[in-house]
Structure formats: C-alpha cells, structure tokens
N, C-alpha and C. Protein backbone atom coordinates (compact mmCIF):
# COMPACT_ATOMS: atom_id res chain seq x y z
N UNK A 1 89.86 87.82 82.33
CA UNK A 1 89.41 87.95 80.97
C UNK A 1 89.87 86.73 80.17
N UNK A 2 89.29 85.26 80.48
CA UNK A 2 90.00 84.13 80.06
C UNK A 2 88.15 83.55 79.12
N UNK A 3 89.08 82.68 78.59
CA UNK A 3 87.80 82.07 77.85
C UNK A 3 87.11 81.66 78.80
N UNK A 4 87.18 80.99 80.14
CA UNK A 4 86.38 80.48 81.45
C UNK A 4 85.40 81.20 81.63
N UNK A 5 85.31 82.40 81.58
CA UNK A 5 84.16 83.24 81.87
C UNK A 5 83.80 84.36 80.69
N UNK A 6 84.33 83.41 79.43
CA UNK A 6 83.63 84.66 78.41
C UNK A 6 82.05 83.63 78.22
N UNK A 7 81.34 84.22 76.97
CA UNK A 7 80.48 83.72 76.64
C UNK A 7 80.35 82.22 76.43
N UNK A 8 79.69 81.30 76.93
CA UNK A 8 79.56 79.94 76.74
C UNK A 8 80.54 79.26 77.57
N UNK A 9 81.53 79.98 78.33
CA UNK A 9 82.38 79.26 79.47
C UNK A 9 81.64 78.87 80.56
N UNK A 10 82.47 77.61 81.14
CA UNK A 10 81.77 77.59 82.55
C UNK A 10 81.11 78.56 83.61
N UNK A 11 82.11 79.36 83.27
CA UNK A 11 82.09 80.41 84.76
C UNK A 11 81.43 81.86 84.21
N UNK A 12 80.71 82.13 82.98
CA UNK A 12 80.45 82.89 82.16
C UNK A 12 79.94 83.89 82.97
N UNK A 13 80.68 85.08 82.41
CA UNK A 13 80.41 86.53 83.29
C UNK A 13 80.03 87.73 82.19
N UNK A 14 78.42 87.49 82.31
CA UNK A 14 77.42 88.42 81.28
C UNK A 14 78.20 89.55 80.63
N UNK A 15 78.98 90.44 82.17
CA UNK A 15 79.62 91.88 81.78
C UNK A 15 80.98 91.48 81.19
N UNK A 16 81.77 90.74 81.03
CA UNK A 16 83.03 90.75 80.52
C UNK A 16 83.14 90.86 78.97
N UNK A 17 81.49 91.06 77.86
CA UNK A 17 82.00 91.14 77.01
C UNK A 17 81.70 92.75 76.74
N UNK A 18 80.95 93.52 77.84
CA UNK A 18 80.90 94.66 78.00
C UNK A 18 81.96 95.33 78.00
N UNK A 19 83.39 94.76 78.85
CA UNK A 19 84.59 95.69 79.40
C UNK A 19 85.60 95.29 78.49
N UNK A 20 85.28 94.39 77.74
CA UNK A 20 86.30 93.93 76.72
C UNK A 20 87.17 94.88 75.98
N UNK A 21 86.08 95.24 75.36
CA UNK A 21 86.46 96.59 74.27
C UNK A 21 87.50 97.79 74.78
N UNK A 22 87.09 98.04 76.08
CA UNK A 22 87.72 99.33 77.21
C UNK A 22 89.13 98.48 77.51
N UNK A 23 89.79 97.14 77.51
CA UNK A 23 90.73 96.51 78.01
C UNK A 23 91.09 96.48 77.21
N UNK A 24 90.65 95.84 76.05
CA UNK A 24 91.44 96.02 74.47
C UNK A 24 91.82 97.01 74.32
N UNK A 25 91.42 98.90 74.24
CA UNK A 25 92.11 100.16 74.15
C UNK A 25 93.17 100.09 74.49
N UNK A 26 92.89 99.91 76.36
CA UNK A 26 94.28 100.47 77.35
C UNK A 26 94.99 99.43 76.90
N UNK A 27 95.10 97.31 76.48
CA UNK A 27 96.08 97.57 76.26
C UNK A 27 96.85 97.28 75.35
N UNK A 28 95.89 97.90 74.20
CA UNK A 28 96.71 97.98 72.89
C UNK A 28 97.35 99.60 72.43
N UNK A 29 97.02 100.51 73.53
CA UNK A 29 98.00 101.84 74.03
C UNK A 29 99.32 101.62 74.95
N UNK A 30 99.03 100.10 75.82
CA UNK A 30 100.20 99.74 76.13
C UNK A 30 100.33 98.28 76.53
N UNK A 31 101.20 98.08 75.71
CA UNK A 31 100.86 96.45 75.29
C UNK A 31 102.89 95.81 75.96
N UNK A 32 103.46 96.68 75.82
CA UNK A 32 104.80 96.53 76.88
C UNK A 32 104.99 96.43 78.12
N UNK A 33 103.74 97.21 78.62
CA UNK A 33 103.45 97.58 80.17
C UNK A 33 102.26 96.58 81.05
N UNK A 34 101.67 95.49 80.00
CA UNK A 34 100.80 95.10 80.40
C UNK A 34 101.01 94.01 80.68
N UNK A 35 100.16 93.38 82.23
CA UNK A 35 100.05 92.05 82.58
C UNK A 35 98.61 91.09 82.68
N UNK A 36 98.98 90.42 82.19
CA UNK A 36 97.52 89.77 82.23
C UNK A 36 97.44 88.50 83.70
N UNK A 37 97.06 88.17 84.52
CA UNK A 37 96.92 87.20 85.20
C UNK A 37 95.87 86.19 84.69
N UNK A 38 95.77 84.83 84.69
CA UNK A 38 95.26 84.04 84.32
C UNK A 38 94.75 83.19 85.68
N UNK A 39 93.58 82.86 86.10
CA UNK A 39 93.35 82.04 87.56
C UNK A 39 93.33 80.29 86.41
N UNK A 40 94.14 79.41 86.98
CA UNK A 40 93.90 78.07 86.61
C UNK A 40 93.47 77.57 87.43
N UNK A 41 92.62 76.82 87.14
CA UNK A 41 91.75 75.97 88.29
C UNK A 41 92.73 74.22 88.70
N UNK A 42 92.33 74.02 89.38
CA UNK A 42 93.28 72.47 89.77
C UNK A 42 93.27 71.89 88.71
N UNK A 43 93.76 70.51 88.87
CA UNK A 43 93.79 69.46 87.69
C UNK A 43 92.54 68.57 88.04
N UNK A 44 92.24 68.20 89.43
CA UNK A 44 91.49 67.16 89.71
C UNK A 44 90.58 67.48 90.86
N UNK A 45 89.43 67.05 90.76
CA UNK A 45 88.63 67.64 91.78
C UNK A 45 89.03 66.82 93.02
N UNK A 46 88.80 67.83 94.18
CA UNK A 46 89.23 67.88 95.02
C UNK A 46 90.78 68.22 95.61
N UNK A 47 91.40 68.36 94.69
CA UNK A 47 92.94 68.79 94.83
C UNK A 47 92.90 70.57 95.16
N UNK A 48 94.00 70.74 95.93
CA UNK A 48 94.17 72.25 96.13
C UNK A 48 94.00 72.23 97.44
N UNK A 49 95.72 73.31 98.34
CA UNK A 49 95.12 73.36 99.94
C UNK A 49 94.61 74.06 100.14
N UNK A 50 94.15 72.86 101.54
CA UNK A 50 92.71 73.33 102.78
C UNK A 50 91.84 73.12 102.02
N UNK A 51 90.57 74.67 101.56
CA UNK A 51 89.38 74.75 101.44
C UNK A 51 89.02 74.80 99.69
N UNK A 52 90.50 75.03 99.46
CA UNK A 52 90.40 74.58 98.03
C UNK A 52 90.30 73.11 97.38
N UNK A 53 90.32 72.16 98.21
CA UNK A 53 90.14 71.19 98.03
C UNK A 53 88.42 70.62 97.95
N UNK A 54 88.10 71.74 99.12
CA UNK A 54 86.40 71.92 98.87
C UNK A 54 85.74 71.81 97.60
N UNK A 55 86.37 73.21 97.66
CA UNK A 55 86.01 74.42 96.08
C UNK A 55 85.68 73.50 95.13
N UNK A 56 86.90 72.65 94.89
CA UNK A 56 87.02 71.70 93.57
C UNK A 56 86.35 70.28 93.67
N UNK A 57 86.09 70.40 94.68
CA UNK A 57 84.84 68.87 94.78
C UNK A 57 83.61 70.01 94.34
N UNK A 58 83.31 70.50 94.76
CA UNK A 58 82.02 71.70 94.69
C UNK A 58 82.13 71.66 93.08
N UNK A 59 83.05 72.39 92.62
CA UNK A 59 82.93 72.61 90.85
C UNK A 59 84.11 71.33 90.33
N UNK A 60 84.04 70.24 90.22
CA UNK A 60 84.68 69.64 89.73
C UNK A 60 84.85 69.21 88.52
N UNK A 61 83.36 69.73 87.91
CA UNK A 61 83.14 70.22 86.08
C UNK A 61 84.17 71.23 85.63
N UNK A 62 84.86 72.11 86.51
CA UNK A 62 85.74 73.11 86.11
C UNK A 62 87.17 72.68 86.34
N UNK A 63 87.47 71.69 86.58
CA UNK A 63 89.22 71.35 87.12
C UNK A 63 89.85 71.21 85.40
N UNK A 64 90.64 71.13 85.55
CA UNK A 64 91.37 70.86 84.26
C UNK A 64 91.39 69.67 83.48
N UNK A 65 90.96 68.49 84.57
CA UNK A 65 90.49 66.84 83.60
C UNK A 65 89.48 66.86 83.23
N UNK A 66 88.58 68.05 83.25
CA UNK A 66 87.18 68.03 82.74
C UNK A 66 86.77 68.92 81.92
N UNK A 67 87.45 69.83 81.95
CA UNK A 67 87.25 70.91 80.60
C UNK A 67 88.32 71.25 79.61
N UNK A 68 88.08 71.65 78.44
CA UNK A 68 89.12 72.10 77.35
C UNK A 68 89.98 73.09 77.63
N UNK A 69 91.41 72.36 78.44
CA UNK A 69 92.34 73.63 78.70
C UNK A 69 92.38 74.57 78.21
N UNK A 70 92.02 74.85 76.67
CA UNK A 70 92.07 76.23 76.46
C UNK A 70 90.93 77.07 76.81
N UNK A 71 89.57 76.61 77.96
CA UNK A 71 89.76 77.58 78.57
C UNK A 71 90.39 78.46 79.54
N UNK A 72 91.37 77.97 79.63
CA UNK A 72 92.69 78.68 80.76
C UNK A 72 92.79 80.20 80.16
N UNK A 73 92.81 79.93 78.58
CA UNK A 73 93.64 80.99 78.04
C UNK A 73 92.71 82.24 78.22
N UNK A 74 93.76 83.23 77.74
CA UNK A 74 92.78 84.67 77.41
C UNK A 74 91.81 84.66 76.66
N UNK A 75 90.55 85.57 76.35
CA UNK A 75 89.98 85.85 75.55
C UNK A 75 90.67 86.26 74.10
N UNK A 76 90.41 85.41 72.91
CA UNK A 76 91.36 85.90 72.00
C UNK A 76 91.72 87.22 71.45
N UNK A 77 90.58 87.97 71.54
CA UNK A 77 91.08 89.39 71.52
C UNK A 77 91.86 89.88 72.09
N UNK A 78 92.51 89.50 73.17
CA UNK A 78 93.47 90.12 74.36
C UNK A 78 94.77 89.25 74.21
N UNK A 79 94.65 87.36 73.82
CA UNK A 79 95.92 87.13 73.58
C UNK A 79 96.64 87.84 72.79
N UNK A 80 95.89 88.18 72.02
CA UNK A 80 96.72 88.76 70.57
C UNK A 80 97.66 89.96 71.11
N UNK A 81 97.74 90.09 72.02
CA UNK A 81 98.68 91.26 72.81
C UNK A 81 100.01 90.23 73.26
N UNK A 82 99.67 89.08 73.57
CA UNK A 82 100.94 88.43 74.19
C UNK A 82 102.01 87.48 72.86
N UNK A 83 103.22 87.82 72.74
CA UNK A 83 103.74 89.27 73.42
C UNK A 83 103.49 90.43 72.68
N UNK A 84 103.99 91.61 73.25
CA UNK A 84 104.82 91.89 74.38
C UNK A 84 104.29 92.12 75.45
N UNK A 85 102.98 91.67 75.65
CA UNK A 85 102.35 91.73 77.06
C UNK A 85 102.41 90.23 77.40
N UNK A 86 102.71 90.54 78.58
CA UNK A 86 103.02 88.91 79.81
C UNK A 86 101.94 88.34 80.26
N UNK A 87 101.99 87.12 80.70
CA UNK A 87 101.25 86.53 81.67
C UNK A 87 101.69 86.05 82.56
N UNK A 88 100.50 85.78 83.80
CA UNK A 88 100.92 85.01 85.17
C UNK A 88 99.84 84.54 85.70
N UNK A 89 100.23 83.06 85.56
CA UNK A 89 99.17 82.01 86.47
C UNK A 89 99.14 82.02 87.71
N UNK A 90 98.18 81.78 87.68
CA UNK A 90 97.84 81.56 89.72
C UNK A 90 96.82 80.55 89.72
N UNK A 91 96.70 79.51 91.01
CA UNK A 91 96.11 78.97 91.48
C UNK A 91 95.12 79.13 92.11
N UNK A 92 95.02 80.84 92.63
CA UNK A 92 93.91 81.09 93.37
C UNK A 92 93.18 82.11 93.01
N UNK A 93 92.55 83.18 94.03
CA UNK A 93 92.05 84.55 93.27
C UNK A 93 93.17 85.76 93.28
N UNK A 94 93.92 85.47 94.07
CA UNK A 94 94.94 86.67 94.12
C UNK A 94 96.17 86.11 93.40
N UNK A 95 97.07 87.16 92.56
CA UNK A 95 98.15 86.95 92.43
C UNK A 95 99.36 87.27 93.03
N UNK A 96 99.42 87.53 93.98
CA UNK A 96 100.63 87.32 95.33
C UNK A 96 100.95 86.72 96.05
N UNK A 97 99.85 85.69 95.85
CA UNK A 97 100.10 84.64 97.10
C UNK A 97 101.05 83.80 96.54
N UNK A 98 101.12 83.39 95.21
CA UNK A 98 102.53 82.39 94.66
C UNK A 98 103.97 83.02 94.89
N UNK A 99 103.65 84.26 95.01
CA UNK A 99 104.98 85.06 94.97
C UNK A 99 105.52 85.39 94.00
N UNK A 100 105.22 85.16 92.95
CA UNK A 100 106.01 85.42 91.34
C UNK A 100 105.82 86.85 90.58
N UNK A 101 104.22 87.57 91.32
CA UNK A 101 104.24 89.02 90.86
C UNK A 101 105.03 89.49 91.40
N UNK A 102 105.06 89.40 92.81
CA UNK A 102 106.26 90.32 93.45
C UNK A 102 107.60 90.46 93.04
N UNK A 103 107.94 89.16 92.62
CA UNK A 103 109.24 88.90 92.14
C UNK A 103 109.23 89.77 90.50
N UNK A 104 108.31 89.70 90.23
CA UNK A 104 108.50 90.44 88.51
C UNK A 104 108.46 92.18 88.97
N UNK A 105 107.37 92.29 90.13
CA UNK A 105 107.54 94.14 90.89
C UNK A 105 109.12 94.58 91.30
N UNK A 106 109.08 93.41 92.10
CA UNK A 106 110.65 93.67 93.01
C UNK A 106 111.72 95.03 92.11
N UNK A 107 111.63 95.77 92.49
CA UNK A 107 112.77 96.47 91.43
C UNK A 107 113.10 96.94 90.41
N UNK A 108 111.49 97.41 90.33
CA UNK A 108 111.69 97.19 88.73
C UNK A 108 111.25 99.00 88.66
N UNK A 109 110.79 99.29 89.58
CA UNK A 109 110.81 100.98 89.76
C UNK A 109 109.02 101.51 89.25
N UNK A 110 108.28 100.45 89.56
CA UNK A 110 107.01 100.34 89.04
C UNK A 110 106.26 100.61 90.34
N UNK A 111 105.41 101.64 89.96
CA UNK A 111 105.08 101.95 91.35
C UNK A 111 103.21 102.27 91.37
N UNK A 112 102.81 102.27 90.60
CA UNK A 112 101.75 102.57 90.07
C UNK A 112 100.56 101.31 89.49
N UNK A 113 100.13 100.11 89.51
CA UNK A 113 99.37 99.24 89.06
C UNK A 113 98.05 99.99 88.50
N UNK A 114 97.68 99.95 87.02
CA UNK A 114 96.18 99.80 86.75
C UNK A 114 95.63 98.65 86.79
N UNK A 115 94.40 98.21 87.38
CA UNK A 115 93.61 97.22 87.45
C UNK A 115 92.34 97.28 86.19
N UNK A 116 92.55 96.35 86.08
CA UNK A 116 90.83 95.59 85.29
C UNK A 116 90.65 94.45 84.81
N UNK A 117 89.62 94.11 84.58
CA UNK A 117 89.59 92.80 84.70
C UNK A 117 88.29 92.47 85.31
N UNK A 118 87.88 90.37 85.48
CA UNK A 118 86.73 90.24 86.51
C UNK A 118 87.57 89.81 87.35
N UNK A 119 87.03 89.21 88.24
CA UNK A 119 85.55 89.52 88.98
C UNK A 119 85.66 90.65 89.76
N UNK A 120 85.54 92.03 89.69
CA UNK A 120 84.94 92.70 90.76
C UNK A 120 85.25 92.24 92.27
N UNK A 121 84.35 91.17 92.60
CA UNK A 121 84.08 91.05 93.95
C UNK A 121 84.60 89.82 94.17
N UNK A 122 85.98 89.41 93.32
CA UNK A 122 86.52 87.65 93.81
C UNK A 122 88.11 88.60 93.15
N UNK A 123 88.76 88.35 92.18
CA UNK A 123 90.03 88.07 91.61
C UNK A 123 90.60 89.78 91.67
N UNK A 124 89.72 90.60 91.40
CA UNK A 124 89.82 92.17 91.18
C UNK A 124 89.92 92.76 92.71
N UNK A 125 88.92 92.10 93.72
CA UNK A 125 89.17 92.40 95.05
C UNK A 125 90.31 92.21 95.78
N UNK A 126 90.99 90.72 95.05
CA UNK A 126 92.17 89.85 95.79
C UNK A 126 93.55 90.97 95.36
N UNK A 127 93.45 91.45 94.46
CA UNK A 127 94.33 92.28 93.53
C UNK A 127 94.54 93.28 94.18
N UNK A 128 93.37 94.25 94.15
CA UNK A 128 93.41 95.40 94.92
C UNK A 128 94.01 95.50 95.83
N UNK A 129 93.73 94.06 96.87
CA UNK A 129 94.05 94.18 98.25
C UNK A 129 95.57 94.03 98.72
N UNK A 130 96.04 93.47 97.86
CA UNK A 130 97.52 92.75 97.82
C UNK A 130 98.14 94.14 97.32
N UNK A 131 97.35 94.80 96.40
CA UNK A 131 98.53 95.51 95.84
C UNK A 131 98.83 96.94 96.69
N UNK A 132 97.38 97.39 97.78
CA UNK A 132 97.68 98.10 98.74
C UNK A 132 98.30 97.78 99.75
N UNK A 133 98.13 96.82 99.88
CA UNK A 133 98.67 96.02 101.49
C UNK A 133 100.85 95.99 100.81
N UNK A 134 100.84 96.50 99.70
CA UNK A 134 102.46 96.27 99.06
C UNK A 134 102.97 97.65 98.97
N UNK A 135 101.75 98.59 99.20
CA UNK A 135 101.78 100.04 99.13
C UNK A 135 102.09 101.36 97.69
N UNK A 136 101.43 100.17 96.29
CA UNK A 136 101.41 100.53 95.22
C UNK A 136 100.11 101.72 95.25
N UNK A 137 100.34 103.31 94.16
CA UNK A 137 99.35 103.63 93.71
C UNK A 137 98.47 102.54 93.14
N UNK A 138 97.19 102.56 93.44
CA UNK A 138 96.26 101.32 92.96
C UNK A 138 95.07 102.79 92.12
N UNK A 139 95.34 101.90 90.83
CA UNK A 139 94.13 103.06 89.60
C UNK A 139 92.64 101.90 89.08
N UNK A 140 91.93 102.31 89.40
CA UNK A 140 90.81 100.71 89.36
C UNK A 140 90.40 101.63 88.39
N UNK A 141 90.21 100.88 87.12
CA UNK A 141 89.66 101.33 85.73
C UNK A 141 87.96 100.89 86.07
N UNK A 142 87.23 101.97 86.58
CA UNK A 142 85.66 101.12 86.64
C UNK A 142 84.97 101.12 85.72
N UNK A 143 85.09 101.32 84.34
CA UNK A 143 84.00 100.92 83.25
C UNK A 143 85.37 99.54 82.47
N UNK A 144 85.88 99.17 83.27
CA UNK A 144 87.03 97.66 83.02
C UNK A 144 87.03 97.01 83.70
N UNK A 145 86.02 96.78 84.57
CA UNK A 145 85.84 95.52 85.79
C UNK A 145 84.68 94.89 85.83
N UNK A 146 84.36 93.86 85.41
CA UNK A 146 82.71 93.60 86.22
C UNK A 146 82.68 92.38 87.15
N UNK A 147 81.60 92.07 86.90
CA UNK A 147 81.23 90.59 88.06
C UNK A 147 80.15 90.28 87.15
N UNK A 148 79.62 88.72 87.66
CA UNK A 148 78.66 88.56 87.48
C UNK A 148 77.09 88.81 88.34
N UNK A 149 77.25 89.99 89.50
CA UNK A 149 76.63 89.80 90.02
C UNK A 149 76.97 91.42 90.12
N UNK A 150 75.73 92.14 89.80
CA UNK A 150 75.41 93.00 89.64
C UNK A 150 75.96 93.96 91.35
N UNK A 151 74.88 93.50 91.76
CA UNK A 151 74.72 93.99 93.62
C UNK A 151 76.31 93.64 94.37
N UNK A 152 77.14 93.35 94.19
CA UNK A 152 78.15 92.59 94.56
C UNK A 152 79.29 94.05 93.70
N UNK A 153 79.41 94.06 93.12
CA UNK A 153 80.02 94.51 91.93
C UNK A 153 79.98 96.54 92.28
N UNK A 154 78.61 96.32 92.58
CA UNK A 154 78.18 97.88 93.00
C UNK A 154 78.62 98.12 94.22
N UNK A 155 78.50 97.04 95.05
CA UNK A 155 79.04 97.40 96.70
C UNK A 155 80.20 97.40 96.66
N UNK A 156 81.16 96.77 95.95
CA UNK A 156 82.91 96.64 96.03
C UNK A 156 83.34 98.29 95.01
N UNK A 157 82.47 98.76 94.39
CA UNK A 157 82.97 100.14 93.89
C UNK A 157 82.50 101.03 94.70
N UNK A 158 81.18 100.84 95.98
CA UNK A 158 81.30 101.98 96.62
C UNK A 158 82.41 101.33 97.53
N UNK A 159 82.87 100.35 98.06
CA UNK A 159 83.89 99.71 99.22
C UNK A 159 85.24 100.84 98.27
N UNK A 160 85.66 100.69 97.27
CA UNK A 160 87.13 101.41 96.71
C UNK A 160 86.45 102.83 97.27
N UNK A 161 85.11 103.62 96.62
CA UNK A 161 86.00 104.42 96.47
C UNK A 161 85.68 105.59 98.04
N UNK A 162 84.90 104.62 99.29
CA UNK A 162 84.26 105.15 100.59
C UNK A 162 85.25 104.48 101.26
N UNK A 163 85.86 103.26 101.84
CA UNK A 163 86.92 102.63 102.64
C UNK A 163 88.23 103.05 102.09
N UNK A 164 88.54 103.20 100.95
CA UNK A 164 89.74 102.84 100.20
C UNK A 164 90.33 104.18 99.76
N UNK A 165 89.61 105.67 99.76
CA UNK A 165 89.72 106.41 99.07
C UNK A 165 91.34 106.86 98.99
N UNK A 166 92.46 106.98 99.78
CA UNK A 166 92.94 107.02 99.86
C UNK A 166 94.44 106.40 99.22
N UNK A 167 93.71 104.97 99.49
CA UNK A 167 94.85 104.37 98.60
C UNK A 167 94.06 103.27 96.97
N UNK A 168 92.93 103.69 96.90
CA UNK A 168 92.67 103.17 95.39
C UNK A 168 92.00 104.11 95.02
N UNK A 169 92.44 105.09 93.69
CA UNK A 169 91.80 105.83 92.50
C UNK A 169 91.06 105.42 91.87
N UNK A 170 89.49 105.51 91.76
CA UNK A 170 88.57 104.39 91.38
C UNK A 170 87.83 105.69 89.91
N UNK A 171 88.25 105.69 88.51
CA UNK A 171 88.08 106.30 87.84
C UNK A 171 87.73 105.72 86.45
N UNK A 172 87.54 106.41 85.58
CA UNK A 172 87.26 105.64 84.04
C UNK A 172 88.10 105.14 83.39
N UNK A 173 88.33 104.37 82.91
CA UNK A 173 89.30 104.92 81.51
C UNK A 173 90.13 105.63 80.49
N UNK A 174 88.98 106.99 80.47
CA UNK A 174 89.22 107.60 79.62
C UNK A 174 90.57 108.50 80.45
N UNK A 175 90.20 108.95 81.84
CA UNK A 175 91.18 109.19 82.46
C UNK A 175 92.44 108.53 83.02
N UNK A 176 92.30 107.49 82.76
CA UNK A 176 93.86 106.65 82.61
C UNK A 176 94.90 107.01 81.30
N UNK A 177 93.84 106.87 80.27
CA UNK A 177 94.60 107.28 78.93
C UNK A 177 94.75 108.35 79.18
N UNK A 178 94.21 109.11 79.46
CA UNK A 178 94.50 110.79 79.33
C UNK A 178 95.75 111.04 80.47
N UNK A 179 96.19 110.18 81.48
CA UNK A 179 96.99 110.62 82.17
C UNK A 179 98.06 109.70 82.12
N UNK A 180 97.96 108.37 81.39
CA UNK A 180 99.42 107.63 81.50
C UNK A 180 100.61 108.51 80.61
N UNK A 181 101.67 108.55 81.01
CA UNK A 181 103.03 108.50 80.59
C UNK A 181 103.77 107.46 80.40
C-alpha cells in the first residue's frame, strides 16, 4: 500500500484504492499492533542478487535513480498511522528473507499475523507463505488484498482457502474486527 502502486504510480494497482478504506479501519482500530512492510526497489538498474538483477534491467524506470523516492513511502492515508504503527523495508516480495521481521516476532508472544495489503499473487503470497512455513495463525483479510490482475488474485483466494485451509483463515474484515482482542 505504497505510493508505487497507488493511482498514477509506476506499478499502479486499479484495486488498491478499493481496499484502502477496509486497511484504514483495521488500522486505525489498531494502530499499536500494526506493521506496514514497504518493498524498495534497487537503486540502479540492474543491481540486486541473481535474477534480481534481471528484474531491474527489465523495469529500470522503477529503481530508485529514476523515480521520486517518495514513491517508496505509504499511501498517505496509512502513513498517518506511523507512529505508533511501524515499518519494514525489504528488498524483495517477502519480508523474511532479510531477517528483521523475525527478529521483531522473535519473542514477542505474537502468534497470530493479519494480512492485507497488494499484491495478492506477488508480496501477499510471499507473506502468507513465510508466515506459515514459521507456523503463525495466518488471518487473510479478503476484501484487504488485491492485485492487479483480476484472474490471478481469484486463483490465490481459492489456493488459501482449498490448499491452505488449515493453516490460513481466509475471511472479511468485518470478522477480524469483530473478533480481535
């Protein structure tokens, strides 16, 4: 939910100003409890290992010497939460692979992750997967996720809730609020 893919960003994702409103609720009901992840793209095209070095020759209009860093940031409706809601950069689509969520999980007696956010079927998938594979309740807020790609987006919510049923709760909103403590 970064300016990158709101309206008029590079990476502009039609539905994100759809789920906005539903992310703004949950987390201005909890704005202590909330993390935002931010994906930064390289500095220079072609930088980033292995195939990320691809990636960024491929979109090299999107590296950081070519566009207005502040699209890194949140959508301003959602900074306005930080603080007391956090952030955490990452380099890629998942945030575990740097190691620094874990380190903020480690111990902290948090056992439960709500998800939302984009993409659906890139950054929301990487999330999911990390955070089962860590053996967290995983709660996927589905009117708080989209993609830009409709068909993509629909197959990764039947993938949660037909492969996954078990370990991701794939529900609304309204039932998150109604059940957080």
């Amino acid at each position: 939910m970064q300016r990158l893919f709101a309206p008029g960003g590079p990476w502009a994702v039609p539905w994100a100003q759809n789920v906005l409103p539903v992310i703004e609720e949950l987390t201005a009901r909890h704005p202590q409890q909330t993390l935002f992840t931010r994906f930064v793209p390289a500095a220079r095209p072609g930088e980033g290992p292995g195939m990320w070095a691809r990636y960024y020759q491929r979109w090299a209009e999107v590296t950081l010497a070519n566009i207005d860093a502040g699209l890194v940031d949140l959508m301003p409706s959602l900074a306005r939460f930080v603080p007391p809601a956090r952030t955490l950069d990452k380099h890629v689509y998942s945030p575990w692979t740097e190691g620094r969520l874990d380190a903020m999980l480690n111990g902290s007696g948090i056992d439960t992750l709500v998800i939302t956010g984009g993409e659906t079927d890139v950054c929301v998938l990487a999330t999911v997967l990390g955070a089962i594979d860590r053996g967290f309740r995983v709660v996927l807020a589905t009117d708080a996720i989209c993609s830009s790609v409709d068909q993509t987006h629909e197959a990764l919510l039947e993938l949660y809730r037909s492969r996954f049923s078990e370990q991701v709760e794939a529900v609304l909103i309204e039932e998150v609020l109604e059940n957080w403590r």
